[in-house]
C-alpha atoms as a PDB file:
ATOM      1  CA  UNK A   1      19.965   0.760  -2.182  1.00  0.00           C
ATOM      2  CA  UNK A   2      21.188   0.729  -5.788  1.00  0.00           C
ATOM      3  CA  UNK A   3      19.250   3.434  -7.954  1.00  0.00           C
ATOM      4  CA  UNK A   4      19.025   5.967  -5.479  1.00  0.00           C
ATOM      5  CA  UNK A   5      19.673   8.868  -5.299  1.00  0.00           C
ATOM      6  CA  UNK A   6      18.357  10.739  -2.677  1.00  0.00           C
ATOM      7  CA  UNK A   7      19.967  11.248   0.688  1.00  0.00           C
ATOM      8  CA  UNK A   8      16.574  11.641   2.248  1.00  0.00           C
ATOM      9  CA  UNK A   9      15.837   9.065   4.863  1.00  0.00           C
ATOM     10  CA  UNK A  10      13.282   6.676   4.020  1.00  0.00           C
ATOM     11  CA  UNK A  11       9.859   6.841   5.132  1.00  0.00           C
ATOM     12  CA  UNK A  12       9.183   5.243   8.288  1.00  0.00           C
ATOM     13  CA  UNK A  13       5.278   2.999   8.927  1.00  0.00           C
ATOM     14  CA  UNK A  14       4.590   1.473  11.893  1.00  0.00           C
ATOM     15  CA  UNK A  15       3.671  -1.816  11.573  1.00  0.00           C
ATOM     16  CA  UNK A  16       0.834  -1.804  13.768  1.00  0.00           C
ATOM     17  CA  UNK A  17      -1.105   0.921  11.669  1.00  0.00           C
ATOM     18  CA  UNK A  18      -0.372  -1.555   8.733  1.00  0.00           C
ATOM     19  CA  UNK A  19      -1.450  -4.181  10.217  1.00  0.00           C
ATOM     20  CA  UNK A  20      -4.824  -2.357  11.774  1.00  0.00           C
ATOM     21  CA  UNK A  21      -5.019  -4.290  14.886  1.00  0.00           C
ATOM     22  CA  UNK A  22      -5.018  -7.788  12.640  1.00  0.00           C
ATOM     23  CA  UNK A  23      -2.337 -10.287  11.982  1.00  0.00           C
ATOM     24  CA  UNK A  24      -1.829  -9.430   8.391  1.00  0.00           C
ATOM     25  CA  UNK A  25      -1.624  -6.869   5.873  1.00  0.00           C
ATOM     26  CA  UNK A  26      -1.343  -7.200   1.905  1.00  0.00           C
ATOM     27  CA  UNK A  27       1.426  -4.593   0.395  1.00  0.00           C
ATOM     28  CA  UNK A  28       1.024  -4.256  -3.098  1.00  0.00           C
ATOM     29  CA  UNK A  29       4.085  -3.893  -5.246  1.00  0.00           C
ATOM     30  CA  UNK A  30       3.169  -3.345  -9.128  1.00  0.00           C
ATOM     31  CA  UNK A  31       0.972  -6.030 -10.131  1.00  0.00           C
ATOM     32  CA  UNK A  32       2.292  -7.968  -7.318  1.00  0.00           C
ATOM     33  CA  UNK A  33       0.932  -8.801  -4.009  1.00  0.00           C
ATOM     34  CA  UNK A  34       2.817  -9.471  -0.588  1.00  0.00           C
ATOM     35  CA  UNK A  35       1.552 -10.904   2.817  1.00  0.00           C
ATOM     36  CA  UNK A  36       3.293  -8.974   5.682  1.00  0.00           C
ATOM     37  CA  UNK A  37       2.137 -11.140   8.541  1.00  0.00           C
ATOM     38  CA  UNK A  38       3.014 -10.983  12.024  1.00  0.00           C
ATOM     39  CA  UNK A  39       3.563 -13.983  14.297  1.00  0.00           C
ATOM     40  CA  UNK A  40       3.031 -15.039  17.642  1.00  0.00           C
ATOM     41  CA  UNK A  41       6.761 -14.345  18.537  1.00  0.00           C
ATOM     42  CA  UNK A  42       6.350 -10.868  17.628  1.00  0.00           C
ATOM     43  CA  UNK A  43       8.375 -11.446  14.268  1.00  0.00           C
ATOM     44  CA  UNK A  44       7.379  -9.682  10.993  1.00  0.00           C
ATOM     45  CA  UNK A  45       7.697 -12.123   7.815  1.00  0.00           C
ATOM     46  CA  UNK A  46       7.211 -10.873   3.834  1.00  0.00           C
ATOM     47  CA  UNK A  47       6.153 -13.302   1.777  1.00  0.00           C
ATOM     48  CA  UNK A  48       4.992 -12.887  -2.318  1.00  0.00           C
END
């Protein structure tokens, strides 16, 4: 990742405790938002 400069490994979140037994979850990134929504294949998409 360019700009780092740790060698600690990156945090690790499950995605079901992000997504709290639903579909979706909104990450928030600034003063932007992002839909992390799983579908019925099992398949994690990011959208803005």
């Amino acid at each position: 990742m360019a700009g780092k400069t740790s060698d600690a490994p990156a945090p690790v979140f499950r995605a079901d405790d992000l997504l709290q037994g639903g579909k979706d979850a909104r990450i928030v990134l600034g003063d932007q938002v992002y839909l992390l929504h799983l579908t019925k294949a099992g398949k994690l998409i990011l959208t803005k």
